[in-house]
Every structure is written in C-alpha cells, then in structure tokens.
C-alpha atoms as a PDB file:
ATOM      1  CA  UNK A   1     104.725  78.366 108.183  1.00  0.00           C
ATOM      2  CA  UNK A   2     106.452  80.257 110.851  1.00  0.00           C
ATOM      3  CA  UNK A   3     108.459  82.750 110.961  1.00  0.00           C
ATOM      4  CA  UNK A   4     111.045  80.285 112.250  1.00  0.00           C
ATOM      5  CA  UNK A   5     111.343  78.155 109.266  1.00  0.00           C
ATOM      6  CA  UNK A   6     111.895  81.003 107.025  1.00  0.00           C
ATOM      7  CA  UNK A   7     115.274  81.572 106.101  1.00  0.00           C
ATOM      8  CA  UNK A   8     117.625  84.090 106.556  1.00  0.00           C
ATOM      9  CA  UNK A   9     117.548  85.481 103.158  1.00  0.00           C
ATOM     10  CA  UNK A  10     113.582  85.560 103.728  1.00  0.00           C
ATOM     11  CA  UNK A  11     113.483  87.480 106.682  1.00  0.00           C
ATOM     12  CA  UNK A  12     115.275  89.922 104.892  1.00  0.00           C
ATOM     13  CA  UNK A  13     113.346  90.313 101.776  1.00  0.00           C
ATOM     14  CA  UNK A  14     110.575  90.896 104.403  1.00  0.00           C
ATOM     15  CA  UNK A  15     112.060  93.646 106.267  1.00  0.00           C
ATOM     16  CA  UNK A  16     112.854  95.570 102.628  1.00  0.00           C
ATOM     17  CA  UNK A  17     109.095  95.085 101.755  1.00  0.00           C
ATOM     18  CA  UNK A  18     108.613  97.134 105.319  1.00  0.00           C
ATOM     19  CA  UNK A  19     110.961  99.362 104.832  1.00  0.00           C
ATOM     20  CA  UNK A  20     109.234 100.489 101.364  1.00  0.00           C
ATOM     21  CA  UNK A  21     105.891 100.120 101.960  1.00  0.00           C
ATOM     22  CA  UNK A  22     107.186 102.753 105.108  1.00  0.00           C
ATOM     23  CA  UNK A  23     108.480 105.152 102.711  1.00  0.00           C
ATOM     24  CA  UNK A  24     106.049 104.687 100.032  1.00  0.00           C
ATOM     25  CA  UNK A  25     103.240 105.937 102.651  1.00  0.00           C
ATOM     26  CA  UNK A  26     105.456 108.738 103.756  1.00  0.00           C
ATOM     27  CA  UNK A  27     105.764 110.469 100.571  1.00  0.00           C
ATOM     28  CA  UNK A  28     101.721 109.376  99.853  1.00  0.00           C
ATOM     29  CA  UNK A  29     100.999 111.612 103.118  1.00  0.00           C
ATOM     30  CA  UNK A  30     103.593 114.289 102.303  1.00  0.00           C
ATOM     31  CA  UNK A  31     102.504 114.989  98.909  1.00  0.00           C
ATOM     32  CA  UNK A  32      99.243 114.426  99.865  1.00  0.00           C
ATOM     33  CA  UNK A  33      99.684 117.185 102.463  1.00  0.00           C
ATOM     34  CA  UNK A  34     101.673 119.852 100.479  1.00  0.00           C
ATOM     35  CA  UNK A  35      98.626 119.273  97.792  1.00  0.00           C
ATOM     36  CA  UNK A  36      96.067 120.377 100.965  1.00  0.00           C
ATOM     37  CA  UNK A  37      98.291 123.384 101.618  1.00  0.00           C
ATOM     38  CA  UNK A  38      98.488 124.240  98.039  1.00  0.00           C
ATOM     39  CA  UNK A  39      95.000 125.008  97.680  1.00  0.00           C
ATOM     40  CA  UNK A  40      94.788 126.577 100.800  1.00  0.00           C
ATOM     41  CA  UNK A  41      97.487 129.151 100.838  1.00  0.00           C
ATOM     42  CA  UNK A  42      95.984 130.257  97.236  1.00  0.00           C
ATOM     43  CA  UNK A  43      93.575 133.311  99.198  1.00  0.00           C
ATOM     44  CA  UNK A  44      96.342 134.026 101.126  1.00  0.00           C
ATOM     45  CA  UNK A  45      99.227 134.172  98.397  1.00  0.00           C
ATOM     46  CA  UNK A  46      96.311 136.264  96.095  1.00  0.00           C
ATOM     47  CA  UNK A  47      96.502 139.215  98.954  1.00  0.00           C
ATOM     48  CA  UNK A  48      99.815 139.322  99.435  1.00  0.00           C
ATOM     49  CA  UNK A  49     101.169 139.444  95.803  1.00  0.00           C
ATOM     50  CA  UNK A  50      97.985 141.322  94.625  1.00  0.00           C
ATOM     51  CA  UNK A  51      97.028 138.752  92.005  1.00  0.00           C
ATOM     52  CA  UNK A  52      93.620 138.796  90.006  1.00  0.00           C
ATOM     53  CA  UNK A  53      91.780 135.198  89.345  1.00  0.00           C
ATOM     54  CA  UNK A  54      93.818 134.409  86.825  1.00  0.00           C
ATOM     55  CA  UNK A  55      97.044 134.856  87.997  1.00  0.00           C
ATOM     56  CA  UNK A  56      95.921 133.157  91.645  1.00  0.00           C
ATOM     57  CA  UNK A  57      94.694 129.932  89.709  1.00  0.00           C
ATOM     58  CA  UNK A  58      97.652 129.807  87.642  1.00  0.00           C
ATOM     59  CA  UNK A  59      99.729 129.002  90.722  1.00  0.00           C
ATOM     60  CA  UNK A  60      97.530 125.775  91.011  1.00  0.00           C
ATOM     61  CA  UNK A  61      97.564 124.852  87.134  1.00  0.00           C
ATOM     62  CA  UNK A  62     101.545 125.431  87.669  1.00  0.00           C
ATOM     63  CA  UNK A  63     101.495 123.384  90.441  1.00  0.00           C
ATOM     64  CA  UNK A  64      99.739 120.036  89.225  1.00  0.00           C
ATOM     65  CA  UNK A  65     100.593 120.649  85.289  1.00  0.00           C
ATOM     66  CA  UNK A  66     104.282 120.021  87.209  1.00  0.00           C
ATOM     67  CA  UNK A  67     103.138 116.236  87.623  1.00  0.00           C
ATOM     68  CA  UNK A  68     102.305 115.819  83.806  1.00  0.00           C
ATOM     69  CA  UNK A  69     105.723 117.544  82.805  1.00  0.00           C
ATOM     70  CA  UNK A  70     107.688 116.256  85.330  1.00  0.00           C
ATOM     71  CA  UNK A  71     106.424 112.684  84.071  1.00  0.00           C
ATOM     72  CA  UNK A  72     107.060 112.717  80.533  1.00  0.00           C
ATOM     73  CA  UNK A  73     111.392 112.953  81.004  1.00  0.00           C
ATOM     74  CA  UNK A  74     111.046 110.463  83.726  1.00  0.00           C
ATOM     75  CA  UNK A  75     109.071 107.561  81.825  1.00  0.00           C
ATOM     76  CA  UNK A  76     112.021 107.682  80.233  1.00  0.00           C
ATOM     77  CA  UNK A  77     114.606 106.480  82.322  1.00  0.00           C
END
C-alpha cells in the first residue's frame, strides 16, 4: 500500500501520530533533563543555602514525591 492510495483522512491521522510522538519525546528529554540537573545542582544549592544532609536531600524527596502527589488529583480527571 502506498502512500498514494491512502486517503485524505489517512494522511492526516498520520501526521497527528507525528506530531505526538514529536511532543511526547520532547517532554521525555525535558523532564528527563531537569531530573539530571536536579541531582546535580543538590552540592551546589547545599553551599549556598547552608543546608545539612537532611535538608539538601529533602530538596530531592520534594522533588520526585511531586510525581506521586501530583498523580493522585490527576488520575482523576
């Protein structure tokens, strides 16, 4: 089958597949990134607020215990 026998209306569901596969993979990398930078700028956030252990890895458990909270009001809807 080419891509010449497919109709209109085909062509088009094709192109919104694309489209949010595209943006899917965005956010994938974007998240993915700001997760990266998360756990790097934890040394550096430590020094410059003057934060013991605890306090530094609280950041991170704030961060990703976000995701759990974040999930339970949105299964909702």
């Amino acid at each position: 089958m080419t891509s010449d026998s497919l109709s209109p209306s085909a062509n088009n569901a094709k192109y919104n597949y694309i489209i949010s596969l595209t943006i899917i993979g965005i956010f994938f990398f974007i998240f993915g990134f700001v997760t990266w930078l998360n756990g790097v700028l934890i040394p550096y956030l430590r020094i410059a607020c003057e934060l013991n252990n605890f306090e530094s890895y609280f950041v991170a458990f704030a961060f990703y215990i976000s995701y759990f909270v974040m999930a339970i009001p949105s299964a909702c809807y």
